[in-house]
Protein backbone atom coordinates (compact mmCIF):
# COMPACT_ATOMS: atom_id res chain seq x y z
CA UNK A 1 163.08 -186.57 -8.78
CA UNK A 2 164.74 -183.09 -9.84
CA UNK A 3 161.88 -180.20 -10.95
CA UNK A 4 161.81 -179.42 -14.33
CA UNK A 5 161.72 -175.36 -15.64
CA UNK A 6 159.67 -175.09 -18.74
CA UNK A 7 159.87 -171.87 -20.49
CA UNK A 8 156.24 -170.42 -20.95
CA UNK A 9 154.53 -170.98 -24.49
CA UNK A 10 154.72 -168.01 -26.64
CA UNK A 11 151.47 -166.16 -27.44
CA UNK A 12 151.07 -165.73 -31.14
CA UNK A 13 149.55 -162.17 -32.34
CA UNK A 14 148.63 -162.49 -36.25
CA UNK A 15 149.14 -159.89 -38.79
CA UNK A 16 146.66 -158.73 -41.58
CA UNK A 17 148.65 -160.31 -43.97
CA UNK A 18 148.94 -163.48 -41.57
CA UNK A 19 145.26 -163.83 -40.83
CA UNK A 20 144.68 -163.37 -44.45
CA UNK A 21 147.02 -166.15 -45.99
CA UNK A 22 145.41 -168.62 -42.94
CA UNK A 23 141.72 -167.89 -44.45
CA UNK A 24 142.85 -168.57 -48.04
CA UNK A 25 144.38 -171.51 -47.34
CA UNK A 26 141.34 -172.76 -44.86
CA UNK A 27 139.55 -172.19 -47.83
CA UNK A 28 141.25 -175.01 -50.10
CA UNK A 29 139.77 -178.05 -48.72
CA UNK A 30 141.83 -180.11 -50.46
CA UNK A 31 144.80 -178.44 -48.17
CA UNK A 32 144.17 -179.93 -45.47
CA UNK A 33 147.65 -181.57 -44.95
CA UNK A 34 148.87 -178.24 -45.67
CA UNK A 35 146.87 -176.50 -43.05
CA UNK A 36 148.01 -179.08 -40.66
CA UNK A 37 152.14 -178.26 -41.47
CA UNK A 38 151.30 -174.80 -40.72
CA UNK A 39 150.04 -175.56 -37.37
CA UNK A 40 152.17 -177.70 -36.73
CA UNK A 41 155.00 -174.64 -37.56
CA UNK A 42 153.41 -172.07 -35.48
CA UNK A 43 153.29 -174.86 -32.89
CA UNK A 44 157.17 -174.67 -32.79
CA UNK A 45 157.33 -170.91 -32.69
CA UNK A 46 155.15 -171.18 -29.84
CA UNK A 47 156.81 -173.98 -27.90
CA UNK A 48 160.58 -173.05 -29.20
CA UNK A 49 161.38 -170.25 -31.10
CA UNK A 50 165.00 -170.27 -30.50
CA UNK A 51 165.35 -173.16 -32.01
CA UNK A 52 167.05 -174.29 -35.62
CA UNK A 53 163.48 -175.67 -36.69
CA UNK A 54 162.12 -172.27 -35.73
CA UNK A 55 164.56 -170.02 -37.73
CA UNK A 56 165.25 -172.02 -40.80
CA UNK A 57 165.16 -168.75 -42.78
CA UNK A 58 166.15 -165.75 -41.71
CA UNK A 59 165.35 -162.52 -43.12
CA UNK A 60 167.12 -159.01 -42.61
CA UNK A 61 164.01 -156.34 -43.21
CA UNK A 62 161.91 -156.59 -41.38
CA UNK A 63 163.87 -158.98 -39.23
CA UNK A 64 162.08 -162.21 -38.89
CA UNK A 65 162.52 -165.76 -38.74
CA UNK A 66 160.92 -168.52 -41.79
CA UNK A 67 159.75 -172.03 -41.61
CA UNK A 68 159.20 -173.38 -45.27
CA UNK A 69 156.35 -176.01 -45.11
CA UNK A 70 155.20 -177.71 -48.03
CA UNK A 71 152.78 -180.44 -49.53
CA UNK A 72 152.81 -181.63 -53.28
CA UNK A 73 153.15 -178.85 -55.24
CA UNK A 74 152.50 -176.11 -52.55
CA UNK A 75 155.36 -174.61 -51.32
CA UNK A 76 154.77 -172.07 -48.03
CA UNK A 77 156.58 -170.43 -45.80
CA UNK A 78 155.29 -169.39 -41.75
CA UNK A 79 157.40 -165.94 -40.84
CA UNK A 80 157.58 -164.73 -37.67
CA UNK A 81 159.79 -162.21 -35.71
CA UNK A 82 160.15 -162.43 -31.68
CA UNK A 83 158.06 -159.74 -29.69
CA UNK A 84 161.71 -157.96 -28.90
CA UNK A 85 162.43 -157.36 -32.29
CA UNK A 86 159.17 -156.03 -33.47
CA UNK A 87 159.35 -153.68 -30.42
CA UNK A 88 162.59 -152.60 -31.97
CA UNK A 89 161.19 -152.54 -35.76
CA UNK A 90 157.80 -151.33 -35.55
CA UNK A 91 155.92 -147.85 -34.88
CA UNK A 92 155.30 -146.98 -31.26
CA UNK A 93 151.18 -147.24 -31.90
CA UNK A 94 151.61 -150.61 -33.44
CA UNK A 95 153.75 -151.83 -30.38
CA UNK A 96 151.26 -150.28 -27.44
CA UNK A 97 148.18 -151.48 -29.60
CA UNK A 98 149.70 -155.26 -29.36
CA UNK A 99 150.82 -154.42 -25.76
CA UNK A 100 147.26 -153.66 -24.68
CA UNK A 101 146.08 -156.80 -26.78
CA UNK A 102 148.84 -159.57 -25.62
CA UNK A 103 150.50 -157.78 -22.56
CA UNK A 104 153.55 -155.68 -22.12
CA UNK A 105 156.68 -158.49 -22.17
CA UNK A 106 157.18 -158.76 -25.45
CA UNK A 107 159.38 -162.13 -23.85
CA UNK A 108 155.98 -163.50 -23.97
CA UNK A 109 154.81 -163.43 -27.71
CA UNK A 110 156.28 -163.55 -31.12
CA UNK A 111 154.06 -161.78 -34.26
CA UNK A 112 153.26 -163.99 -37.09
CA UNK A 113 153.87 -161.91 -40.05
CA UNK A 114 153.24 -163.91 -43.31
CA UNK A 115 151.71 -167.19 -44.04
CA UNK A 116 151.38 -168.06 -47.99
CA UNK A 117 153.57 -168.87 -51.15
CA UNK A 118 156.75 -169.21 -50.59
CA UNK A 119 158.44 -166.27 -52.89
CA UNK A 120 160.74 -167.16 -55.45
């Protein structure tokens, strides 16, 4: 029996705007299906975020990664950008503020930017 390597689970740090669009939709009972297609897409950022499922969409500013998720008429999207790139894109304070909240790798977490309506 040969040992399996498992890359460590991503920690997720949540935006304002992330956090937000998560409490509006918790609020919708009737999402409930919704709610779990969300989780089950920041499941996949945590698990593998280099994968095709992970970065369906990709967007150029700020540089991030999409996962559309949908239910009836509800069309949302989960973006996300790897810890490495928002080291790269954000403000120094904003990078040693999540630093002292999730740790200093930013190999180790990914920042959940936007959870809500899809835009057009």
């Amino acid at each position: 029996m040969g040992i399996t390597h498992t890359r460590p689970v991503l920690e997720l740090f949540f935006s304002g705007p992330a956090q937000e669009g998560m409490q509006r939709l918790k609020a919708g009972t009737e999402l409930e299906p919704l709610i779990t297609r969300v989780n089950e897409a920041l499941d996949l950022i945590e698990r593998h975020p280099g994968s095709a499922e992970a970065r369906r969409l990709r967007f150029v500013d700020p540089p991030s990664w999409g996962i559309p998720v949908g239910y009836r008429e509800y069309s949302y999207v989960v973006t996300w950008m790897s810890g490495e790139d928002f080291v790269e894109w954000a403000d120094a304070g904003d990078v040693s503020a999540l630093a002292e909240e999730i740790g200093d790798d930013p190999s180790h977490w990914a920042v959940v930017l936007y959870i809500g309506p899809r835009p057009e």
